[in-house]
C-alpha atoms as a PDB file:
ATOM      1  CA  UNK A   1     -26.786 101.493  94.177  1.00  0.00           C
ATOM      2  CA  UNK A   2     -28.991  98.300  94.508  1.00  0.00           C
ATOM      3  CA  UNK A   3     -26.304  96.189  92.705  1.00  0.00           C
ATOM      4  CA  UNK A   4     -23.293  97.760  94.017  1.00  0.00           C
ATOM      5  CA  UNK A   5     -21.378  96.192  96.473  1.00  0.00           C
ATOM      6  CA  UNK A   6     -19.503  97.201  99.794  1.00  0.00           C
ATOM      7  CA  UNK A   7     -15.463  97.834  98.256  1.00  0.00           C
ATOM      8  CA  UNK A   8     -12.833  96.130 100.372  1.00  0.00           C
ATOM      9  CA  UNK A   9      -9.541  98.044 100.963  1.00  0.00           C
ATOM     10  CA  UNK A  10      -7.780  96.607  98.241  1.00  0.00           C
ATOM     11  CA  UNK A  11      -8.261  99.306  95.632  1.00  0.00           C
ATOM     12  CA  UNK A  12      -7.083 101.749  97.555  1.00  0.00           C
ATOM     13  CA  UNK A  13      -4.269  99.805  98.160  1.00  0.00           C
ATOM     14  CA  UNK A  14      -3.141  99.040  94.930  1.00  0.00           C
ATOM     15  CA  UNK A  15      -3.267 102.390  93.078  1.00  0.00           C
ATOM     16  CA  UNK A  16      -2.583 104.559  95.904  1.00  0.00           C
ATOM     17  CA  UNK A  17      -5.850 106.328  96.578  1.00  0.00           C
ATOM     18  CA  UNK A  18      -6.405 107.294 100.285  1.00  0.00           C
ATOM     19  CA  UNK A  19      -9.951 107.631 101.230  1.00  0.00           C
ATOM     20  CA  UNK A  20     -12.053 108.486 104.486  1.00  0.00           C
ATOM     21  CA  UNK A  21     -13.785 105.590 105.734  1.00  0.00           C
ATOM     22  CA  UNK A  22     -14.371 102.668 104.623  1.00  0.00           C
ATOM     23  CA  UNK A  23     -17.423 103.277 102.053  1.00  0.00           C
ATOM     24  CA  UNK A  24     -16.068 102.644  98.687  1.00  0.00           C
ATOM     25  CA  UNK A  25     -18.981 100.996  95.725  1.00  0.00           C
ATOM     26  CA  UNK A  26     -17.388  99.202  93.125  1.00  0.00           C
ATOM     27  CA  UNK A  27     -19.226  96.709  90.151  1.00  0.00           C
ATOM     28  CA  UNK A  28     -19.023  93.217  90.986  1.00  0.00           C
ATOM     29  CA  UNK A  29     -17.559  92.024  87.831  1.00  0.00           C
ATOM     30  CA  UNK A  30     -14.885  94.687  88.298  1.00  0.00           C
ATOM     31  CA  UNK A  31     -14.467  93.826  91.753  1.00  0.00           C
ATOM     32  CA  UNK A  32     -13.801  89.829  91.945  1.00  0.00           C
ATOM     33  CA  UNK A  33     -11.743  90.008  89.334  1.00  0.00           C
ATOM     34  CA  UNK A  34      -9.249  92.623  91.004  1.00  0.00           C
ATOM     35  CA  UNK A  35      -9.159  91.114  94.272  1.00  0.00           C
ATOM     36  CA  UNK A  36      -8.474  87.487  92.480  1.00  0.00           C
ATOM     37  CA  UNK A  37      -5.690  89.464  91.113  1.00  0.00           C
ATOM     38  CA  UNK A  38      -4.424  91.686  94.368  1.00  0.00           C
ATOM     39  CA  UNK A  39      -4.768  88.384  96.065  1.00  0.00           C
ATOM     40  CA  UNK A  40      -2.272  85.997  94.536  1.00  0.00           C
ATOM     41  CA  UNK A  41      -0.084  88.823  94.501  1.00  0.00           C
ATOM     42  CA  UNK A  42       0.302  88.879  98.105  1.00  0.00           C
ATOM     43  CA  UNK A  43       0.311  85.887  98.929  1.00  0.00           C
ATOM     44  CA  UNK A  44       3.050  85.048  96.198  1.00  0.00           C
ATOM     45  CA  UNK A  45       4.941  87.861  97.965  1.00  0.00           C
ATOM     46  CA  UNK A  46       4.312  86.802 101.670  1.00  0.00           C
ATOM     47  CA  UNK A  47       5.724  83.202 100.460  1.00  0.00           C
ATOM     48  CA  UNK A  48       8.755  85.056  99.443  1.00  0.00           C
ATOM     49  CA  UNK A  49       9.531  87.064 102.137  1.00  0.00           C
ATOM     50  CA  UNK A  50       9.242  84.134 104.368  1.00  0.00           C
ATOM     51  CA  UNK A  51      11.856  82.574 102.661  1.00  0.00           C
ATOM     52  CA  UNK A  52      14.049  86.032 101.640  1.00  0.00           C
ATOM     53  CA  UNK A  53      16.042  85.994 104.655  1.00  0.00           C
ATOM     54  CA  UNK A  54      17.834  89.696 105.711  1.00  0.00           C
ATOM     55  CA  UNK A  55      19.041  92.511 104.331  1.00  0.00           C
ATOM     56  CA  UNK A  56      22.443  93.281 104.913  1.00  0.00           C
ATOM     57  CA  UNK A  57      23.546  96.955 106.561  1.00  0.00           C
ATOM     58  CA  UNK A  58      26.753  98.195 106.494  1.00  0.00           C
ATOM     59  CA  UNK A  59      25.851 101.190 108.663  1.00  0.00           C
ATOM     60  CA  UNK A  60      22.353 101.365 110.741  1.00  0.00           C
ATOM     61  CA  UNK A  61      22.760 104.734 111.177  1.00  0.00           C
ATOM     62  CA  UNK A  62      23.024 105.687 107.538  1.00  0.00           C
ATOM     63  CA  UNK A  63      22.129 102.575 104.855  1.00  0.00           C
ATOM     64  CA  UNK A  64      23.153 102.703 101.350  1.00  0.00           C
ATOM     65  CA  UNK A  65      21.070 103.742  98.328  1.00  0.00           C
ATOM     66  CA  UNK A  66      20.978 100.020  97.351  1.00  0.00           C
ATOM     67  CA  UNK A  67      19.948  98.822 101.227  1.00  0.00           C
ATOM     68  CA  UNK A  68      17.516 101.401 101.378  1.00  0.00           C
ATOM     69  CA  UNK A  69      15.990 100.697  98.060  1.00  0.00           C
ATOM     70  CA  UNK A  70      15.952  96.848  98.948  1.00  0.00           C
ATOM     71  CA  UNK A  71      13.968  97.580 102.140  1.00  0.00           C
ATOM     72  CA  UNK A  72      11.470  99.657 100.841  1.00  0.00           C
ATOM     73  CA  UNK A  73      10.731  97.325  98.192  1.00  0.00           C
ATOM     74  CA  UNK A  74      10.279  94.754 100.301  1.00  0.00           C
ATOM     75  CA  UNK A  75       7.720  96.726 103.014  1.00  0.00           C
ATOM     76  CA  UNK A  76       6.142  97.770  99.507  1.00  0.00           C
ATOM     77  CA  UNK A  77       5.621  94.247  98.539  1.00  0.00           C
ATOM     78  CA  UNK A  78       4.561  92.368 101.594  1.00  0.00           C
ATOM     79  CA  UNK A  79       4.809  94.855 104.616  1.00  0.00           C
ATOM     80  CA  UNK A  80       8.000  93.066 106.171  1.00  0.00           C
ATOM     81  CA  UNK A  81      11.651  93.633 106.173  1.00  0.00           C
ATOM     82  CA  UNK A  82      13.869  91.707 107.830  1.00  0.00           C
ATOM     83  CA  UNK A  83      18.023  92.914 108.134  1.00  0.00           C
ATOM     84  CA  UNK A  84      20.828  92.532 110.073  1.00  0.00           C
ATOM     85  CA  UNK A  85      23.948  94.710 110.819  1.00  0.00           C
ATOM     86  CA  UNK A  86      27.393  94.948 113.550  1.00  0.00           C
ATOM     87  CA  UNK A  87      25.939  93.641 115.967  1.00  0.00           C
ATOM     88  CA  UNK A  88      28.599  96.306 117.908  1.00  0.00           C
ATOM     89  CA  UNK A  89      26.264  99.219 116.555  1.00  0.00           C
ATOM     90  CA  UNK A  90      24.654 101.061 119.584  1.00  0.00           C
ATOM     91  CA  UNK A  91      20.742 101.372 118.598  1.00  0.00           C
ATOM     92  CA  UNK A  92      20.124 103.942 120.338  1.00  0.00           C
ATOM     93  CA  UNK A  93      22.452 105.925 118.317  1.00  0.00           C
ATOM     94  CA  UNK A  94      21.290 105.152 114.841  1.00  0.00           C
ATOM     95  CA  UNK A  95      17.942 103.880 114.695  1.00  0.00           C
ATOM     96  CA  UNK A  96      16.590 108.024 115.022  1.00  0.00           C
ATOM     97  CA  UNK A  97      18.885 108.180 111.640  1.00  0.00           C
ATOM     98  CA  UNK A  98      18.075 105.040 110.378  1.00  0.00           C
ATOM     99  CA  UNK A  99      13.955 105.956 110.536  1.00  0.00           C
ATOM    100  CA  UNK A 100      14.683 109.641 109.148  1.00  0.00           C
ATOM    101  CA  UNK A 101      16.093 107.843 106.019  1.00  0.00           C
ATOM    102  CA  UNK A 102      12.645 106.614 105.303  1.00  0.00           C
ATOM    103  CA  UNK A 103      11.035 109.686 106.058  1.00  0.00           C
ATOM    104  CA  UNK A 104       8.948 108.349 109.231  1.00  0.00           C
ATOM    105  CA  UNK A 105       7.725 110.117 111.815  1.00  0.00           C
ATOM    106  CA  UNK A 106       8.025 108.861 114.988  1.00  0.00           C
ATOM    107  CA  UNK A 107       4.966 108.475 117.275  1.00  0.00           C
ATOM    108  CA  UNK A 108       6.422 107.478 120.799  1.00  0.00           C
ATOM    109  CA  UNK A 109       5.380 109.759 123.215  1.00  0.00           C
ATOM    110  CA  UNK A 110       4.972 107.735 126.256  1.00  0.00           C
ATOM    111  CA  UNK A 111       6.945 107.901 129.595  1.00  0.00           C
ATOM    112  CA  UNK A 112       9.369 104.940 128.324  1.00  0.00           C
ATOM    113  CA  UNK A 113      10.507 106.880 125.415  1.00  0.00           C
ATOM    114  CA  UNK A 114      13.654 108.891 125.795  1.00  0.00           C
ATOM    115  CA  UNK A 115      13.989 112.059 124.359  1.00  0.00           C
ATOM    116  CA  UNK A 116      14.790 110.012 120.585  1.00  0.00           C
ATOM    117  CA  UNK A 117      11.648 108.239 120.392  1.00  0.00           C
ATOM    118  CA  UNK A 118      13.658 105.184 121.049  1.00  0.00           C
ATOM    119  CA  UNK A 119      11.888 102.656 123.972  1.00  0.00           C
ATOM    120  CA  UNK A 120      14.262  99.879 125.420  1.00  0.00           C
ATOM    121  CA  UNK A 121      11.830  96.387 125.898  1.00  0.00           C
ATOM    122  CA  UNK A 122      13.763  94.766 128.574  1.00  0.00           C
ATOM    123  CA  UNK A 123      12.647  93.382 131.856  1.00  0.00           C
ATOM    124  CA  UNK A 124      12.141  95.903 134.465  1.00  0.00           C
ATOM    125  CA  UNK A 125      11.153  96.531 137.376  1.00  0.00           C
ATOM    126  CA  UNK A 126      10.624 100.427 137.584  1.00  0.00           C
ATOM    127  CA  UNK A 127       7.316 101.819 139.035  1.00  0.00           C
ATOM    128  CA  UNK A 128       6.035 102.776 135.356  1.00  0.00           C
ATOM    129  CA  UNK A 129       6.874  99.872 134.060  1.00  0.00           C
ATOM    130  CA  UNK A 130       6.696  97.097 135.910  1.00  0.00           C
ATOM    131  CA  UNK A 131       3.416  94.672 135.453  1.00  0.00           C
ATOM    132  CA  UNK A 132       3.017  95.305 131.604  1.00  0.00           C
ATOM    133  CA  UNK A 133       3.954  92.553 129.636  1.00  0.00           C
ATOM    134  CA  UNK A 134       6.622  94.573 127.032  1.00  0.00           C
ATOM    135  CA  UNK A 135       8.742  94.807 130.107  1.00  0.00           C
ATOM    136  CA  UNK A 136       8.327  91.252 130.974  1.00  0.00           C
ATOM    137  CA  UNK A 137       9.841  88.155 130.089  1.00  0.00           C
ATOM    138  CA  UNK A 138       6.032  86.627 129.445  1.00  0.00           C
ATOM    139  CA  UNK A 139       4.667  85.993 126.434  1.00  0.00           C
ATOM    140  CA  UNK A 140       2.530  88.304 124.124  1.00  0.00           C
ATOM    141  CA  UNK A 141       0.031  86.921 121.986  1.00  0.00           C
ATOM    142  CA  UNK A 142      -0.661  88.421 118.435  1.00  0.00           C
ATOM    143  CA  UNK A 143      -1.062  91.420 118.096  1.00  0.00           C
ATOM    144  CA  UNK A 144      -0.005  95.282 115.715  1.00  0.00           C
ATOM    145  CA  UNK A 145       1.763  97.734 117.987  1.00  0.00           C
ATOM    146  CA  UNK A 146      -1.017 100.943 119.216  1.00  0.00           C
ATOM    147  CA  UNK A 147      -4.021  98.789 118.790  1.00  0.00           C
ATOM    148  CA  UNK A 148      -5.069 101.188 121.859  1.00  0.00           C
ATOM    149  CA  UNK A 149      -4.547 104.187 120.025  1.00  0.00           C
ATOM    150  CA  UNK A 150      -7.187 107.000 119.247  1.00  0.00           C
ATOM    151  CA  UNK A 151      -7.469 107.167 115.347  1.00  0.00           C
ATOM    152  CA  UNK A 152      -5.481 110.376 115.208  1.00  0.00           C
ATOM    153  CA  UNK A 153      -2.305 108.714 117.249  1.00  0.00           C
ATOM    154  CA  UNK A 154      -2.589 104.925 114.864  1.00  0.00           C
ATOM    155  CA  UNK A 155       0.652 103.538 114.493  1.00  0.00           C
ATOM    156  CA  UNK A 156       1.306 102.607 110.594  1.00  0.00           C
ATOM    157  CA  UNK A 157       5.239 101.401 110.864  1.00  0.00           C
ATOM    158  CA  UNK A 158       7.368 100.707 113.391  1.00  0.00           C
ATOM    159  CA  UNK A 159      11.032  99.001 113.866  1.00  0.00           C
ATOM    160  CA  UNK A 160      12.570  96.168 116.656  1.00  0.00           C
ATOM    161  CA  UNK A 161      15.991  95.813 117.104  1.00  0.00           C
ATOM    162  CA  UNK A 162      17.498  93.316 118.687  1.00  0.00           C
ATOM    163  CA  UNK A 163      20.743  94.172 121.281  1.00  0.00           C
ATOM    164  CA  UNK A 164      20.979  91.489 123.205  1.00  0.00           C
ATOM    165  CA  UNK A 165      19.099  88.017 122.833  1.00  0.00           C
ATOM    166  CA  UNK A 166      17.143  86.395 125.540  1.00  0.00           C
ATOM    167  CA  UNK A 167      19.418  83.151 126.383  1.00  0.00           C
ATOM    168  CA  UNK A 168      16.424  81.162 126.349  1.00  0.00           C
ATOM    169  CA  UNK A 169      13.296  81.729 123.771  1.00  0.00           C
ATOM    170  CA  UNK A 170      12.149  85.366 123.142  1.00  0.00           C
ATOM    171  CA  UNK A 171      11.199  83.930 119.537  1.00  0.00           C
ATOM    172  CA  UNK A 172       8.950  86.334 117.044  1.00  0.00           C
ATOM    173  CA  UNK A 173       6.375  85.644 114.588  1.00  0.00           C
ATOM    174  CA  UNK A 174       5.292  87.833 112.005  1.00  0.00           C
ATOM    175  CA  UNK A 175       2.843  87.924 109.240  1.00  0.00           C
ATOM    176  CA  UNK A 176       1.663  90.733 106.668  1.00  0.00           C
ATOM    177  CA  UNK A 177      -1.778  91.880 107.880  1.00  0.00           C
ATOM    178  CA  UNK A 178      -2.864  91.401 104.360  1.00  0.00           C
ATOM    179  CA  UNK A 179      -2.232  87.509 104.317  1.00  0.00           C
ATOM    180  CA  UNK A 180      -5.089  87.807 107.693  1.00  0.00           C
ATOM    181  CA  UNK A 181      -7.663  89.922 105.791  1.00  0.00           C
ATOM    182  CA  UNK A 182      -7.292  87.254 102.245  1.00  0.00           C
ATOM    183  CA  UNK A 183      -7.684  84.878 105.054  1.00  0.00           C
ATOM    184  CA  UNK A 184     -11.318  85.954 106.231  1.00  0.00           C
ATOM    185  CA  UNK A 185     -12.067  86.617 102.568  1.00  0.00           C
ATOM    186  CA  UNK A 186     -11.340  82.933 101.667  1.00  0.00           C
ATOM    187  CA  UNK A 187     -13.253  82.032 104.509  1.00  0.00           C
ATOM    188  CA  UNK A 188     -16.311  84.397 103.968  1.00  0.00           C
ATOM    189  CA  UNK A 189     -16.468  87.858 103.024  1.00  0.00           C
ATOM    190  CA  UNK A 190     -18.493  89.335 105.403  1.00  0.00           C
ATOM    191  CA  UNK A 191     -16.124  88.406 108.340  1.00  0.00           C
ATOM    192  CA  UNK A 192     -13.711  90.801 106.818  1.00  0.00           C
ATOM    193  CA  UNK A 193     -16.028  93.494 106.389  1.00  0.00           C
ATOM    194  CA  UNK A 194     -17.399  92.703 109.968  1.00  0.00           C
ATOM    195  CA  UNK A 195     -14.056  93.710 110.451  1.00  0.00           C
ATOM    196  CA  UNK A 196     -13.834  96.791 108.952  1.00  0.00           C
ATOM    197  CA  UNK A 197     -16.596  98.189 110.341  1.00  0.00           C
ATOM    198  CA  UNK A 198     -16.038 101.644 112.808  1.00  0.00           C
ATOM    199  CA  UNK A 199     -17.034  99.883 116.314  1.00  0.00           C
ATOM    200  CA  UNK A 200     -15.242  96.598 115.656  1.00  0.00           C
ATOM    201  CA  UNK A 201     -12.672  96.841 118.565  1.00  0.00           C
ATOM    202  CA  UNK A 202     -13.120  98.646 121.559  1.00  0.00           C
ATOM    203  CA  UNK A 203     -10.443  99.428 124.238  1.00  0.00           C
ATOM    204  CA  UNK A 204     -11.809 100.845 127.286  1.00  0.00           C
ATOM    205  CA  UNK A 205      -9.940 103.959 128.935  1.00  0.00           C
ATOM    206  CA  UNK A 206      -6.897 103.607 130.833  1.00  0.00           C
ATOM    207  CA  UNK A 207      -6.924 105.510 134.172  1.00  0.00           C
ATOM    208  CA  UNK A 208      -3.393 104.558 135.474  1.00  0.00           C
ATOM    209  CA  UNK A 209      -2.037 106.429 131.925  1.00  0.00           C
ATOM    210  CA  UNK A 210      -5.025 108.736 131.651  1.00  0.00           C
ATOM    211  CA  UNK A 211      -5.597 106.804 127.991  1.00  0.00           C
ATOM    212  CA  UNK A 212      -9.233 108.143 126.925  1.00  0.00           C
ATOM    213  CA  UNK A 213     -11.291 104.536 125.759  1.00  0.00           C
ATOM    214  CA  UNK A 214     -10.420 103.727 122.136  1.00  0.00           C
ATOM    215  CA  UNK A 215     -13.676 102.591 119.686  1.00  0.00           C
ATOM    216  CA  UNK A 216     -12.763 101.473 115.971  1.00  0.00           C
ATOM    217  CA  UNK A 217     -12.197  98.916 112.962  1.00  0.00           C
ATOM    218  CA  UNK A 218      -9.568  96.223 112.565  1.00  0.00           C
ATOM    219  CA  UNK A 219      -8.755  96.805 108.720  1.00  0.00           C
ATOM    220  CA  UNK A 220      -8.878 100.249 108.086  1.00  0.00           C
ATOM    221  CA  UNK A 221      -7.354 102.561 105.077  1.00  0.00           C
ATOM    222  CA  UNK A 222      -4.173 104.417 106.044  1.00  0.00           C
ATOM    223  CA  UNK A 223      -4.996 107.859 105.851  1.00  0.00           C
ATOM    224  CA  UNK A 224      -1.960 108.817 103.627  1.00  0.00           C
ATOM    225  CA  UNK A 225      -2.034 106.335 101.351  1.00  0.00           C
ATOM    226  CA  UNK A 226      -5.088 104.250 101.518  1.00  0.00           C
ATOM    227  CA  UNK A 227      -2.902 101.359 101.940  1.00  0.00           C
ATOM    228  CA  UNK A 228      -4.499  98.268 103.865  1.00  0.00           C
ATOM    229  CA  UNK A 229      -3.705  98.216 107.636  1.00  0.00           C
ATOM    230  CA  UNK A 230      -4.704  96.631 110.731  1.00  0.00           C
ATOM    231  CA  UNK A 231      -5.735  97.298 114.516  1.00  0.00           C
ATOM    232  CA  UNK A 232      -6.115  93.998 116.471  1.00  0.00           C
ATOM    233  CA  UNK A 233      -4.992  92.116 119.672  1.00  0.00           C
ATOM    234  CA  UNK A 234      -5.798  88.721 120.292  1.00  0.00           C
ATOM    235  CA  UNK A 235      -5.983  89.632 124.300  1.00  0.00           C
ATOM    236  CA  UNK A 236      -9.045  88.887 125.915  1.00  0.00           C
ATOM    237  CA  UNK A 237      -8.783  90.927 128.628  1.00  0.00           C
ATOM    238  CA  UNK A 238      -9.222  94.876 128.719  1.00  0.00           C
ATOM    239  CA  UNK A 239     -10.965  94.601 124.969  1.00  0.00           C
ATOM    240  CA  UNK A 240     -14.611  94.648 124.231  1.00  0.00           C
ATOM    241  CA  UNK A 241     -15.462  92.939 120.428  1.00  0.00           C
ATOM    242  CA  UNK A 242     -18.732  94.790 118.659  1.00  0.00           C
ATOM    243  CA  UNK A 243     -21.753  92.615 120.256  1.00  0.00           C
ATOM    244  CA  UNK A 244     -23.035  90.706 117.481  1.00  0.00           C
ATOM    245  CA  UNK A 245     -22.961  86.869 116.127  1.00  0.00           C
ATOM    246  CA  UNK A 246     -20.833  87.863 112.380  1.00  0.00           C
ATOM    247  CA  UNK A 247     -18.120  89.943 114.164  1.00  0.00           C
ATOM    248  CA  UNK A 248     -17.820  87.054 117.036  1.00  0.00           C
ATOM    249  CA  UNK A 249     -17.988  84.640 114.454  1.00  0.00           C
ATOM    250  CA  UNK A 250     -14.898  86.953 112.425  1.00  0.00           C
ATOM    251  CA  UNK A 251     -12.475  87.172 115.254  1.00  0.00           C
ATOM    252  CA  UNK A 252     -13.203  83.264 116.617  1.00  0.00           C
ATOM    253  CA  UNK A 253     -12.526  82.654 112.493  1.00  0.00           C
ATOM    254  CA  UNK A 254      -8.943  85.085 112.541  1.00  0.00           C
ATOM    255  CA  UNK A 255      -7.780  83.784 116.003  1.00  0.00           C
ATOM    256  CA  UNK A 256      -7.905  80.133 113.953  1.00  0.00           C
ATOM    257  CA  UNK A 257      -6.319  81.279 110.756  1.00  0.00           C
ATOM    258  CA  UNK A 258      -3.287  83.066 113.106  1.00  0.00           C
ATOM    259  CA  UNK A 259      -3.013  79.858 114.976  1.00  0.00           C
ATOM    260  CA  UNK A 260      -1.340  77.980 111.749  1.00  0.00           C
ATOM    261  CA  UNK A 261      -0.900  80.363 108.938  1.00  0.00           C
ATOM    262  CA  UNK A 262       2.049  78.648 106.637  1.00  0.00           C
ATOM    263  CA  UNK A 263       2.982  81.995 105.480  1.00  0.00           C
ATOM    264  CA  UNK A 264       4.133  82.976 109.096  1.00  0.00           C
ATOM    265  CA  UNK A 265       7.504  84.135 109.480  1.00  0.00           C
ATOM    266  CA  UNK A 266       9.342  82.626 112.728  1.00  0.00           C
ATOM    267  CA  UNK A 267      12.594  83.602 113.931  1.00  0.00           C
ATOM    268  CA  UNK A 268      14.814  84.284 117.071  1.00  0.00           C
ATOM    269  CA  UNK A 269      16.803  87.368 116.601  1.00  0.00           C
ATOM    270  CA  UNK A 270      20.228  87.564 117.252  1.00  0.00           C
ATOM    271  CA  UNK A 271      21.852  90.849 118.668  1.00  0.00           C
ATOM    272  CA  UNK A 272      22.259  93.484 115.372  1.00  0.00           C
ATOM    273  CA  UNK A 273      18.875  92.163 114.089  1.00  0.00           C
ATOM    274  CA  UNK A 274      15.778  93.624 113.557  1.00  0.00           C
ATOM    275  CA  UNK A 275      12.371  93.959 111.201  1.00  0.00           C
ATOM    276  CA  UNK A 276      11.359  97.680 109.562  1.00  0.00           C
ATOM    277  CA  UNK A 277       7.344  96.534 108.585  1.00  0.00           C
ATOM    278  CA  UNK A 278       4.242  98.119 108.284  1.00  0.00           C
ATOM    279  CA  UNK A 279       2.990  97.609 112.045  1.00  0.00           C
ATOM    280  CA  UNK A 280       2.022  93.935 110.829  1.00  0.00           C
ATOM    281  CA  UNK A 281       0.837  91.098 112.930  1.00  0.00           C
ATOM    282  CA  UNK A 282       3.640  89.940 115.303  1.00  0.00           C
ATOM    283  CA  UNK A 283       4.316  87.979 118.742  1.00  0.00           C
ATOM    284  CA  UNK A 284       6.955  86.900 121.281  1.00  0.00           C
ATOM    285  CA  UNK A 285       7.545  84.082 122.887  1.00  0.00           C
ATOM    286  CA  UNK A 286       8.404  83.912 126.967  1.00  0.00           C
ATOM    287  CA  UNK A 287      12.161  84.014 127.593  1.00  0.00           C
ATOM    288  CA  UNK A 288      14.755  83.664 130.478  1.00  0.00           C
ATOM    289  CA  UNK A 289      12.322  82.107 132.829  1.00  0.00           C
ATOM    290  CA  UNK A 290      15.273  80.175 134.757  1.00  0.00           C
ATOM    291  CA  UNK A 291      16.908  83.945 135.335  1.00  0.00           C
ATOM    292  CA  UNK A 292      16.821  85.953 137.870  1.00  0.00           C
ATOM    293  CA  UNK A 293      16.825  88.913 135.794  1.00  0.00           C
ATOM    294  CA  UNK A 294      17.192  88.847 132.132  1.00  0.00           C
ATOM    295  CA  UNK A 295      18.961  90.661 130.067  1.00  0.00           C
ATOM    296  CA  UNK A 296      17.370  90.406 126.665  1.00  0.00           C
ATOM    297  CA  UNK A 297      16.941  94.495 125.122  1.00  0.00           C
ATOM    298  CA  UNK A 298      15.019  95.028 122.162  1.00  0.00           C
ATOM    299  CA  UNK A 299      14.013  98.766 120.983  1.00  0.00           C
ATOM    300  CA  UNK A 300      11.485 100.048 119.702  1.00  0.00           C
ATOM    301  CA  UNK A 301      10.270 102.835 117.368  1.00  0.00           C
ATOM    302  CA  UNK A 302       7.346 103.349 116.226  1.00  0.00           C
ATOM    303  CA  UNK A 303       5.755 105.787 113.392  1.00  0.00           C
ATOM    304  CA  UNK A 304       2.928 107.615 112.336  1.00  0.00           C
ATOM    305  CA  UNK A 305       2.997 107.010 108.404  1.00  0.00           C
ATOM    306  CA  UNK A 306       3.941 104.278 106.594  1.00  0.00           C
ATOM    307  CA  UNK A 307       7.832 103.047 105.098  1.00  0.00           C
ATOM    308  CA  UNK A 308       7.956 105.612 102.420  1.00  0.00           C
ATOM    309  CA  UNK A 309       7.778 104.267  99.004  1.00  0.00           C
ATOM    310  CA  UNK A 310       5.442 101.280 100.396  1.00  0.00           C
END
């Protein structure tokens, strides 16, 4: 295998071939001139989702064949889905149909989540709640949703829905994961595979939750489908990066790219909108800081495998 080299993820992404690890040999030749390929094609779909706008639903609870088929395509094509519906719709009683429709399988087992899977981000000041950020009207930096998660509990999709606005900021950003890896790429190769490699990102155990410490890669293939996803949090606290100069030198080069990325998608939500993605990079703005208590409610699900058809 002396002139083999390392495969990316991208392979496996594009013809569906789910793999263990991330040891895949490919023939150079064969290699650049797929990823040249895979490349432009998601960035040329990342521009156009950015500029798409959202999907209209009649009824959250139960979407058409056409609005169903419209979101999947668009997860499929650039991991993001943006859509509005009645604002008057209570979440809590169709998002658990509105995920079943896609065949995802919700992963929110934590003491937040009712007995639907379904966690309400507000502010809040109950005793398992209060002093983590989600329930908060601070700021979170980037970030994909379970980055803390043992391999076996990864979070691959998930869905916010928007109730009630904060009056004042509470903005998002999002950008398909895959725009961040063609990033490093561009900027040198072996930042992304620094990235992918299985003691990357380290979260050390939780002993408030009883969360057991949390070792593993950034880009990694999803287990189903081999598809491209991502495990990262630009925190600096409570995270430990893999002590070497290339992987320091990879996340100083990713926190740059995230800073400015043009293919970023910013937006404030307004109540009876939401985004159905591929747990891609996302972050929120501080809101309400004039109020005494806000009352900004977003809710969450999130899922074990992927938006089906993506």
């Amino acid at each position: 295998m002396s002139d083999a080299r390392r495969m990316t993820l991208v392979e496996a992404e594009e013809t569906g071939n789910p793999h263990k690890g991330n040891e895949f040999f490919w023939q150079p030749a064969k290699a650049d001139n797929f990823y040249r390929k895979w490349r432009d094609k998601r960035l040329e779909a990342a521009e156009w989702t950015r500029r798409a706008g959202f999907v209209q639903i009649e009824n959250l609870a139960n979407p058409t064949e056409s609005e169903r088929f419209e979101l999947m395509r668009r997860c499929s094509i650039s991991n993001i889905a943006l859509y509005q519906t009645d604002p008057g719709t209570d979440p809590r009683l169709a998002l658990r149909d509105f995920a079943d429709g896609f065949a995802l399988r919700i992963a929110e087992k934590h003491r937040s989540a009712g007995g639907d899977g379904i966690v309400a981000l507000r502010e809040s000041n109950a005793p398992a709640q209060v002093g983590y950020i989600p329930y908060s009207k601070r700021g979170m930096n980037w970030h994909t949703d379970g980055y803390y998660n043992a391999p076996k509990d990864r979070i691959s999709a998930m869905v916010l829905h928007t109730a009630v606005p904060a009056d004042d900021g509470g903005s998002n950003q999002f950008l398909d994961h895959t725009v961040a890896f063609i990033r490093l790429m561009d900027e040198d190769p072996a930042f992304a595979q620094a990235l992918m490699a299985d003691d990357a990102m380290s979260i050390p155990q939780d002993d408030t939750t009883g969360r057991p410490v949390s070792v593993g890669p950034v880009f990694y293939p999803d287990p189903d489908t081999g598809a491209l996803q991502m495990r990262y949090t630009a925190r600096t606290r409570s995270i430990t990066w893999k002590d070497d100069p290339l992987t320091a030198d990879a996340v100083a080069c990713l926190m740059e790219k995230l800073a400015d990325d043009p293919l970023t998608i910013s937006l404030r939500f307004a109540a009876g909108q939401g985004v159905l993605c591929n747990n891609v990079l996302h972050d929120r703005t501080g809101f309400d800081p004039d109020a005494a208590q806000s009352d900004r409610t977003v809710y969450r699900v999130r899922f074990h495998n992927r938006v089906k058809g993506a």
